[in-house]
PDB file of N, CA and C in Angstrom:
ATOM      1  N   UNK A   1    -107.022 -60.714  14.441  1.00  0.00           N
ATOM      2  CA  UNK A   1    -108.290 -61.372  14.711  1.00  0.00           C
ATOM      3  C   UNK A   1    -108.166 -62.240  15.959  1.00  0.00           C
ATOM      4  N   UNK A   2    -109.276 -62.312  16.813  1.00  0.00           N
ATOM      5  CA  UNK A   2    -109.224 -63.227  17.790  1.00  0.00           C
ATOM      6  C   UNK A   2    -110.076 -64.138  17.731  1.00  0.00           C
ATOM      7  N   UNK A   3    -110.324 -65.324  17.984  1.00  0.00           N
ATOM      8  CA  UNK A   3    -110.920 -66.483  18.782  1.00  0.00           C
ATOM      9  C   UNK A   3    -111.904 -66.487  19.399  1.00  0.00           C
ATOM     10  N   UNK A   4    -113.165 -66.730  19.321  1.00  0.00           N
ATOM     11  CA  UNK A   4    -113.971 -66.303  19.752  1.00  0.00           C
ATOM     12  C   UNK A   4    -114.231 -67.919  21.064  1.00  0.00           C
ATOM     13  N   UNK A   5    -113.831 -67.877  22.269  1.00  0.00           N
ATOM     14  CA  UNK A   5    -113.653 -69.066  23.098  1.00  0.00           C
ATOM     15  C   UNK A   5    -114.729 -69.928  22.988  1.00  0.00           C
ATOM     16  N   UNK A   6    -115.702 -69.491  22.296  1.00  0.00           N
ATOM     17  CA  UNK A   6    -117.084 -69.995  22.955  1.00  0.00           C
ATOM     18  C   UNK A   6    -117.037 -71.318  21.534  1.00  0.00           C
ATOM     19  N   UNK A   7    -117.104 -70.801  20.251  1.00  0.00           N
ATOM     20  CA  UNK A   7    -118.251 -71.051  19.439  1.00  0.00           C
ATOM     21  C   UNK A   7    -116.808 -71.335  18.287  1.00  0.00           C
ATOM     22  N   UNK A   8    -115.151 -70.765  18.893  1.00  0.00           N
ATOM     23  CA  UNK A   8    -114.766 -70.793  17.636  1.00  0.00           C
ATOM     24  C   UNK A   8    -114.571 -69.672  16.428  1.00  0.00           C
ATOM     25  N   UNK A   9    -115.709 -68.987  16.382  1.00  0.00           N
ATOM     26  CA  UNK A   9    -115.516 -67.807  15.163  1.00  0.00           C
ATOM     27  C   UNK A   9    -114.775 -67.035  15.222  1.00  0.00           C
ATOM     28  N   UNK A  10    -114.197 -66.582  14.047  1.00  0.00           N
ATOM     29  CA  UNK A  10    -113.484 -65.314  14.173  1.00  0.00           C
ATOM     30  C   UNK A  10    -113.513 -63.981  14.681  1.00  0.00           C
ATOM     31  N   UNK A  11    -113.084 -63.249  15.117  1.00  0.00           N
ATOM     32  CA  UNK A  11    -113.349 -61.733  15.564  1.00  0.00           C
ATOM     33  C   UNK A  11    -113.105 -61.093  15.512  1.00  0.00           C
ATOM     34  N   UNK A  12    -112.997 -60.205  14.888  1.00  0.00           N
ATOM     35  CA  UNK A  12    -112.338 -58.644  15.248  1.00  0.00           C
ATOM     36  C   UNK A  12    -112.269 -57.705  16.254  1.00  0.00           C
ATOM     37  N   UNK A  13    -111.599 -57.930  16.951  1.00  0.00           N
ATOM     38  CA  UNK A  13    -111.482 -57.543  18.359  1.00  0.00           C
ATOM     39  C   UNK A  13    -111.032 -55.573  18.278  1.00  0.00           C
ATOM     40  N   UNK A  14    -110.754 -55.000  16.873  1.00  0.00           N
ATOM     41  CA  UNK A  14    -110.875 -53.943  17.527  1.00  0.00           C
ATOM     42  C   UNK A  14    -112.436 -53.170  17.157  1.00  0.00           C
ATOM     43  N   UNK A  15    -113.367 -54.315  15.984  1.00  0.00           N
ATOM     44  CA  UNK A  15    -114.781 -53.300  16.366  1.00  0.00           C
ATOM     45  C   UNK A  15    -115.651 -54.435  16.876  1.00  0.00           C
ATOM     46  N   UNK A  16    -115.498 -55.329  17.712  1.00  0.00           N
ATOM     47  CA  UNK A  16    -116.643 -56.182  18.005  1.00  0.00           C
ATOM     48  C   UNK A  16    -116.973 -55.431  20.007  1.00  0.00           C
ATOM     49  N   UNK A  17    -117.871 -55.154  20.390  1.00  0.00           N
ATOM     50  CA  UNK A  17    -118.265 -54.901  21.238  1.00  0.00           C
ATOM     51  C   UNK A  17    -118.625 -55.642  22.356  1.00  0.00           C
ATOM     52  N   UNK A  18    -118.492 -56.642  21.997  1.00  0.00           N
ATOM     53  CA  UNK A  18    -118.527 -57.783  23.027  1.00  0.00           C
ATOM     54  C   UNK A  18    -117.249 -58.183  23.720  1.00  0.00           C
ATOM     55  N   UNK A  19    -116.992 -58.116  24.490  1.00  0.00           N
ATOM     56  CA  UNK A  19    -115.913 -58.614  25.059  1.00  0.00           C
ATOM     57  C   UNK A  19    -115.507 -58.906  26.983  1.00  0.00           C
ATOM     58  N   UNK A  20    -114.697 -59.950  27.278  1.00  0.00           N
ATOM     59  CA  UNK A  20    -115.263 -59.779  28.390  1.00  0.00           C
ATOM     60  C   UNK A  20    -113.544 -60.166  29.399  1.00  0.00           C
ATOM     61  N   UNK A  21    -113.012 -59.733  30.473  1.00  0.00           N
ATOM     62  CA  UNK A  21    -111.589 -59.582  30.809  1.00  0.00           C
ATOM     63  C   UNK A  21    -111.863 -60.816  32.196  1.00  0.00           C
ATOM     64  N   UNK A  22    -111.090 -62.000  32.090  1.00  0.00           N
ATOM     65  CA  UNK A  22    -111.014 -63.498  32.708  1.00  0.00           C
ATOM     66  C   UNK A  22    -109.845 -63.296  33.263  1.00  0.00           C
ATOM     67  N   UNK A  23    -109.344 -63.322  34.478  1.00  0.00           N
ATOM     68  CA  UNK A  23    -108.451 -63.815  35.285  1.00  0.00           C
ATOM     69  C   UNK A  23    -106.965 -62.821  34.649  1.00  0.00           C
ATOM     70  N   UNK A  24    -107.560 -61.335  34.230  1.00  0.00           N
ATOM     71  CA  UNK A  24    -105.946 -60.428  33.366  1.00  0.00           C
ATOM     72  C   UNK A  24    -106.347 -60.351  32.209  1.00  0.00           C
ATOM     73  N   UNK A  25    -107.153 -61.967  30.902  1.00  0.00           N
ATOM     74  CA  UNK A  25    -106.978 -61.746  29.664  1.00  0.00           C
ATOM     75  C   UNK A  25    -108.328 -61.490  29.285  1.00  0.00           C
ATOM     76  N   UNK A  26    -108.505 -60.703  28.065  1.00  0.00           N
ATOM     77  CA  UNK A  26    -109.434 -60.531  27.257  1.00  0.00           C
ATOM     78  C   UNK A  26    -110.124 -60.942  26.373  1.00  0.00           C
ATOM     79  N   UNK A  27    -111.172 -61.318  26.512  1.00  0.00           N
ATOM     80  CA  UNK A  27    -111.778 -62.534  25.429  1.00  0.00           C
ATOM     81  C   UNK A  27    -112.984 -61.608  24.339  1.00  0.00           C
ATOM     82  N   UNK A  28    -112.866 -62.143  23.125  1.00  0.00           N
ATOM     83  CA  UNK A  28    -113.916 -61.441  22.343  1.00  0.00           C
ATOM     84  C   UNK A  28    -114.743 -62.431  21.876  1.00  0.00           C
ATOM     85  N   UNK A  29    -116.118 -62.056  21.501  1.00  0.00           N
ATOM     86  CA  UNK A  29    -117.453 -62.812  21.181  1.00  0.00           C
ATOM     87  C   UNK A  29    -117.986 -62.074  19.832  1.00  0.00           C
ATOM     88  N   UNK A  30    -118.518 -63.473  19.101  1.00  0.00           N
ATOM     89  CA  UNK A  30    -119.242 -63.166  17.829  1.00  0.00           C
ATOM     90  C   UNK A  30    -120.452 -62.426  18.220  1.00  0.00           C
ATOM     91  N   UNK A  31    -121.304 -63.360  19.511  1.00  0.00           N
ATOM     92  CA  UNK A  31    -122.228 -62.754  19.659  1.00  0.00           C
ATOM     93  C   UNK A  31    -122.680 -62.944  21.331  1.00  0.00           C
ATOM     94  N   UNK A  32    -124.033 -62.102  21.707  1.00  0.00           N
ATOM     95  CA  UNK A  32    -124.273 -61.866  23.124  1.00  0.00           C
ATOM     96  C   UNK A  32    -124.450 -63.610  23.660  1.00  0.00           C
ATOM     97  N   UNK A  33    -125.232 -64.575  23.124  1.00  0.00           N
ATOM     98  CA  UNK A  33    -125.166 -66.039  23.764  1.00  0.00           C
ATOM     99  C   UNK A  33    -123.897 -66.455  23.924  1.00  0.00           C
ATOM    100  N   UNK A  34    -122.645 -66.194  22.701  1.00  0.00           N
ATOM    101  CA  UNK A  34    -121.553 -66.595  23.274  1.00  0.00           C
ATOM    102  C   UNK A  34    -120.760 -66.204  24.517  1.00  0.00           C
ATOM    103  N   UNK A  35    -120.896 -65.016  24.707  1.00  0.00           N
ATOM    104  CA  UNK A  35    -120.681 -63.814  25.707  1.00  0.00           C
ATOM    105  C   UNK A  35    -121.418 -64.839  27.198  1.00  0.00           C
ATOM    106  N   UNK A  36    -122.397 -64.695  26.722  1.00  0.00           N
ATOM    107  CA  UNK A  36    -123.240 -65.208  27.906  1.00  0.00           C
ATOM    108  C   UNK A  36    -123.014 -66.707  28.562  1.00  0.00           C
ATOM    109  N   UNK A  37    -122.528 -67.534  27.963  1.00  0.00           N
ATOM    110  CA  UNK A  37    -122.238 -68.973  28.026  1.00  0.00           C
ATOM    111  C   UNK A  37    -120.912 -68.803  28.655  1.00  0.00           C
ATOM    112  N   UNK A  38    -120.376 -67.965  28.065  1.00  0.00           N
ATOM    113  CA  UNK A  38    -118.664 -67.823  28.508  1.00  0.00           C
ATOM    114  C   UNK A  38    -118.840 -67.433  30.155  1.00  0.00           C
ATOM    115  N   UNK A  39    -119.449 -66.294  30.776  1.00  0.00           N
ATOM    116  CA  UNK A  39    -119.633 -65.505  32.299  1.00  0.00           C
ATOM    117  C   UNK A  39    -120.050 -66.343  32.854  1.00  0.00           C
ATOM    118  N   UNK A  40    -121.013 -67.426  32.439  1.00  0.00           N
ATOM    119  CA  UNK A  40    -121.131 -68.475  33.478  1.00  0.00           C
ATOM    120  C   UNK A  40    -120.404 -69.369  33.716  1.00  0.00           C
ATOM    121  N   UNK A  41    -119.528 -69.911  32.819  1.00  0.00           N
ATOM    122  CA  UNK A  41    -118.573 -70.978  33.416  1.00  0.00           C
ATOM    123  C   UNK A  41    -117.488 -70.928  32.078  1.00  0.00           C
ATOM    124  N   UNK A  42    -116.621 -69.822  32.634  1.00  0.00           N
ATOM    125  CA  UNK A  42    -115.335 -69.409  31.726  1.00  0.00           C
ATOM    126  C   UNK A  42    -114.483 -70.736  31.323  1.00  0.00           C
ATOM    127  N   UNK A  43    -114.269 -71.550  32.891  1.00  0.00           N
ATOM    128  CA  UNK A  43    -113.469 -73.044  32.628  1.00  0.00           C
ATOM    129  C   UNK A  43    -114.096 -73.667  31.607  1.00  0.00           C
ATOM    130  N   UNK A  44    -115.269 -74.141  31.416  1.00  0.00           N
ATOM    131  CA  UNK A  44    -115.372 -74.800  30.506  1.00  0.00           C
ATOM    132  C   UNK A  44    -115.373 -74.680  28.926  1.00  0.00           C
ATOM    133  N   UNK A  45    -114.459 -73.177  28.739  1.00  0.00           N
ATOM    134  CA  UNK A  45    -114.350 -72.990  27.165  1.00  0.00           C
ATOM    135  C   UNK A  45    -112.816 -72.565  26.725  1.00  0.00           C
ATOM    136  N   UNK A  46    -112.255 -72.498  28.702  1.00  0.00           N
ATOM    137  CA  UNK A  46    -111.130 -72.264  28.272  1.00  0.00           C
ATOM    138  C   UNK A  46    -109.852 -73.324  28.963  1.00  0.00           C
ATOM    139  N   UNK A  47    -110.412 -74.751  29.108  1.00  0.00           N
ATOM    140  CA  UNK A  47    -109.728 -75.981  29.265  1.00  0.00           C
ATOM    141  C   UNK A  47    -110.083 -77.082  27.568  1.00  0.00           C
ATOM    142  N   UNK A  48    -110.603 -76.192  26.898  1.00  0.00           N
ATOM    143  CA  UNK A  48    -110.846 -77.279  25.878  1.00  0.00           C
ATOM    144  C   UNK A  48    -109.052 -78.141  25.180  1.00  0.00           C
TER     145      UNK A  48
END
């Protein structure tokens, strides 16, 4: 399971369809707003 950067939730990263590749790594999303919050400003979910 992965981390969902945004929001916290859990994921299943091999059937969740959301997902999005930052600087090499791969990030997975519960859902499309988290997805979406993340592409605009990746730093701020992944300096927490």
């Amino acid at each position: 399971m992965a981390i969902d950067p945004v929001c916290g939730m859990k994921v299943d990263e091999k059937t969740t369809k959301l997902s999005h590749v930052h600087k090499g790594s791969t990030y997975y999303f519960c859902s499309q707003r988290c997805l979406d919050l993340f592409r605009k400003d990746p730093t701020r979910y992944l300096t927490k």
